[in-house]
Protein backbone atom coordinates (compact mmCIF):
# COMPACT_ATOMS: atom_id res chain seq x y z
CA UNK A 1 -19.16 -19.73 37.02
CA UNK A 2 -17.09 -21.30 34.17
CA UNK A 3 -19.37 -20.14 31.58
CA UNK A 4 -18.60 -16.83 32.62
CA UNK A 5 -14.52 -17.20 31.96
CA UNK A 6 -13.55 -15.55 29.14
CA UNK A 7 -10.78 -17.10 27.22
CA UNK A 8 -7.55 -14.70 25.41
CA UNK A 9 -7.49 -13.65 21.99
CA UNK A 10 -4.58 -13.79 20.58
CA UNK A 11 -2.96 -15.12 18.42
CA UNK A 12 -2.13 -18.94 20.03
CA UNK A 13 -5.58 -19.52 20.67
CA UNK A 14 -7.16 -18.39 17.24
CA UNK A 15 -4.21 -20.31 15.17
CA UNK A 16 -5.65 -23.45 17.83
CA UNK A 17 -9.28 -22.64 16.09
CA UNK A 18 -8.47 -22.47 12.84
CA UNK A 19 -6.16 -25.83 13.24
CA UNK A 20 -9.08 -27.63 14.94
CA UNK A 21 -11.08 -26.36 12.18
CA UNK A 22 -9.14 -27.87 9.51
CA UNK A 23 -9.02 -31.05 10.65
CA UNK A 24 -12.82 -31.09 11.37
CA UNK A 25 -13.37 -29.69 7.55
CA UNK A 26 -15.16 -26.70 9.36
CA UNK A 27 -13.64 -24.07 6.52
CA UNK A 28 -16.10 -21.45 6.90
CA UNK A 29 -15.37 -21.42 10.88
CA UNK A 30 -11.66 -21.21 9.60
CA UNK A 31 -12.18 -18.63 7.46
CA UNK A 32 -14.45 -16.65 10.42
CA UNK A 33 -11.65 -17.02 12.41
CA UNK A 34 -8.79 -15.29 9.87
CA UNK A 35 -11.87 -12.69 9.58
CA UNK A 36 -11.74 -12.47 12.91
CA UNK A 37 -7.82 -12.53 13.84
CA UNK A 38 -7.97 -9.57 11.02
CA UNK A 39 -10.27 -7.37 13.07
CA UNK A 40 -8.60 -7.63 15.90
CA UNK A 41 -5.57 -6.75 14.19
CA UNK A 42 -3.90 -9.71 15.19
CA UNK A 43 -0.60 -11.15 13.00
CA UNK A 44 -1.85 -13.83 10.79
CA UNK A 45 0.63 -16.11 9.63
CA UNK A 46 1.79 -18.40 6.87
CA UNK A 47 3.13 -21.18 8.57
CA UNK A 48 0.04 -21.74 10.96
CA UNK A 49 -2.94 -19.44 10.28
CA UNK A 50 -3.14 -19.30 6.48
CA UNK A 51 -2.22 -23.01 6.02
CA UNK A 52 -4.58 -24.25 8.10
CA UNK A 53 -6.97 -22.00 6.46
CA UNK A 54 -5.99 -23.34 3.16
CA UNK A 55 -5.77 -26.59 4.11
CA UNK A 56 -9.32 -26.44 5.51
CA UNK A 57 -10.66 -25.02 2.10
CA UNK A 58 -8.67 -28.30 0.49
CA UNK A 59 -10.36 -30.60 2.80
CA UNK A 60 -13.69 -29.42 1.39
CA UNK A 61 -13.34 -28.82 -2.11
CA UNK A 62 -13.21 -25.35 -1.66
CA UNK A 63 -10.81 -24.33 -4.12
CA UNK A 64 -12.02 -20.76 -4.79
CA UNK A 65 -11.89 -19.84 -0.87
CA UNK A 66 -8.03 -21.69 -1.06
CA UNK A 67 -7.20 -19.41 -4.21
CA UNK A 68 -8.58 -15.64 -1.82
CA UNK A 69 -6.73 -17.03 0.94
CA UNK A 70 -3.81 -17.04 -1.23
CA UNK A 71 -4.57 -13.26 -1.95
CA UNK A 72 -4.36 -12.61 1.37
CA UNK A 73 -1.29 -14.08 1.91
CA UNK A 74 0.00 -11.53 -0.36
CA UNK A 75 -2.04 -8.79 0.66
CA UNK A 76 -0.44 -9.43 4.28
CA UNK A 77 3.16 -9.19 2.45
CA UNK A 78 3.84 -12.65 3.50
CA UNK A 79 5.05 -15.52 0.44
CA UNK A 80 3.07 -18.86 0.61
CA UNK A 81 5.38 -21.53 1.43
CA UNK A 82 5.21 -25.41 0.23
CA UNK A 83 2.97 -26.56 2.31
CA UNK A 84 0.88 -23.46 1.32
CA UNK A 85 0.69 -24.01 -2.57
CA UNK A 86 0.50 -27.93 -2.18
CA UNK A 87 -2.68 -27.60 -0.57
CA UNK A 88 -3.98 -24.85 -2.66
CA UNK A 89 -2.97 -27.09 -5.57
CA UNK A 90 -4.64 -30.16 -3.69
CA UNK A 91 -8.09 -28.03 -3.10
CA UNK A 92 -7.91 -26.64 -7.35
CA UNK A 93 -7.46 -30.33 -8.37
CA UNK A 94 -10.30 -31.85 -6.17
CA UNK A 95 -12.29 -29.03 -7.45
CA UNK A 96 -11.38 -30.23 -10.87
CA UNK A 97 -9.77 -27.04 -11.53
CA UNK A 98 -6.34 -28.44 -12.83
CA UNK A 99 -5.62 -25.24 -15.30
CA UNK A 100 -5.41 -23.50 -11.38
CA UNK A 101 -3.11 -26.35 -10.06
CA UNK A 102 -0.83 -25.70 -13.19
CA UNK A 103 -0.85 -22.00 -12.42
CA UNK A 104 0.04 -22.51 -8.63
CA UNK A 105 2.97 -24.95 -9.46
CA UNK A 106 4.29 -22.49 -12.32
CA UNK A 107 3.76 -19.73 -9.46
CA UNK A 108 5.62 -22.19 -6.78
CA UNK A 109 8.44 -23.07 -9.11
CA UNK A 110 9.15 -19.36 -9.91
CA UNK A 111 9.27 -18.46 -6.19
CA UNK A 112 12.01 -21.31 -5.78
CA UNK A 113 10.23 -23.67 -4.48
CA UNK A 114 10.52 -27.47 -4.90
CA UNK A 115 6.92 -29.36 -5.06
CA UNK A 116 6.82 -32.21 -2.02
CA UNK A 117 5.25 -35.37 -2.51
CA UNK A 118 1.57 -33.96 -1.77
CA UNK A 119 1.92 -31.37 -4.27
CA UNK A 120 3.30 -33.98 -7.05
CA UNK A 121 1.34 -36.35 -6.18
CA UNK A 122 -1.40 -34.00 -6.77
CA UNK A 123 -0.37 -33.14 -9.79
CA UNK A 124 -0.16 -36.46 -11.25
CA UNK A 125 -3.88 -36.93 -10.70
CA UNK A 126 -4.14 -33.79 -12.55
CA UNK A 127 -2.32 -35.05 -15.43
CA UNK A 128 -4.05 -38.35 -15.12
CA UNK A 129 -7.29 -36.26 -15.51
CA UNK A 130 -5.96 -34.32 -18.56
CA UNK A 131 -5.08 -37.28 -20.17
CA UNK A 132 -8.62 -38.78 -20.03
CA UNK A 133 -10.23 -35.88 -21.16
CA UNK A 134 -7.57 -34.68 -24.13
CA UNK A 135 -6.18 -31.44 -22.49
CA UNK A 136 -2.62 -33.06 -22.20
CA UNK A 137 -2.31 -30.05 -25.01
CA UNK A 138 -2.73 -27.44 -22.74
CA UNK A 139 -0.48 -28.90 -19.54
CA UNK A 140 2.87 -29.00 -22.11
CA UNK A 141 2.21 -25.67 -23.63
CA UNK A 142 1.93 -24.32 -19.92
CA UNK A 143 5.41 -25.75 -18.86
CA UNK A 144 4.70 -27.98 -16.43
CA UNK A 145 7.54 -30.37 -17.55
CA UNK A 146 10.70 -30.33 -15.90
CA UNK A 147 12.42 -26.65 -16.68
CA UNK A 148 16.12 -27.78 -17.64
C-alpha cells in the first residue's frame, strides 16, 4: 500500500521541504521543518536549510522569524553567508523595518562580505523610504555609506 511507505529523514529530503516551502511562501511549514531537522538532530545548514528558511520568512513579510533564524545560524556555529543576510535584509525592509536592514548590512560588511544586487537593491528601497519619511539622519550616522 503506498500510503503505508514511509519516506527517509534526513537531511536531503527535509532541505527538499523547506525549499518547496519557500517557494510556496509556506514559512511556518519551513520553520516546522528546521524544528523538526533540530529534533532529530539532523545538520542544518547555511547554504540550503537556513536560507531557504530565511528566504521563506522574506517571501512573507516575516522579518522577525528571518531575524531568530539568523540566531540560529549562530547558535549552530555556522556564519550567514550573502545570500543569507540579503534576504534577511529583503524580509526587514518589506516589513518596513529598515533600521534592521541597516544593522544586517553593517553586520554583513564587518564579516567581509560584499552586498549582491538583491541586497543593494534592497537597500535602495530602504533609503528611498528614509528619504520620504526624513530619517535619511539616522542611515548616515549609522554608516551605511561606502567605508573608504
Amino acid at each position: 500500500m503506498w500510503w503505508a511507505v514511509q519516506m527517509a529523514r534526513n537531511v536531503v529530503s527535509y532541505n527538499a521541504g523547506i525549499s518547496a516551502c519557500e517557494k510556496s511562501g509556506e514559512w511556518r511549514r519551513a520553520l516546522w521543518l528546521l524544528g523538526e531537522m533540530r529534533e532529530e538532530k539532523l545538520e542544518r545548514d547555511v547554504t540550503v536549510s537556513y536560507n531557504a528558511g530565511v528566504s521563506a520568512c522574506e517571501k512573507c513579510r516575516q522579518w522577525q522569524h528571518a531575524l531568530s533564524l539568523f540566531r540560529e545560524i549562530r547558535d549552530d556555529a555556522l556564519e550567514p553567508n550573502v545570500i543569507s543576510y540579503s534576504a534577511g535584509i529583503s524580509a526587514c525592509e518589506k516589513g518596513g523595518q529598515w533600521q534592521q536592514s541597516l544593522s544586517l548590512l553593517s553586520e554583513m560588511r564587518d564579516a567581509t562580505l560584499e552586498p549582491d544586487v538583491v541586497s543593494a537593491t534592497t537597500l535602495a528601497s530602504a533609503h528611498a523610504r528614509m528619504a520620504d519619511n526624513g530619517s535619511m539622519r539616522y542611515c548616515c550616522s549609522a554608516g551605511c555609506g561606502k567605508r573608504g
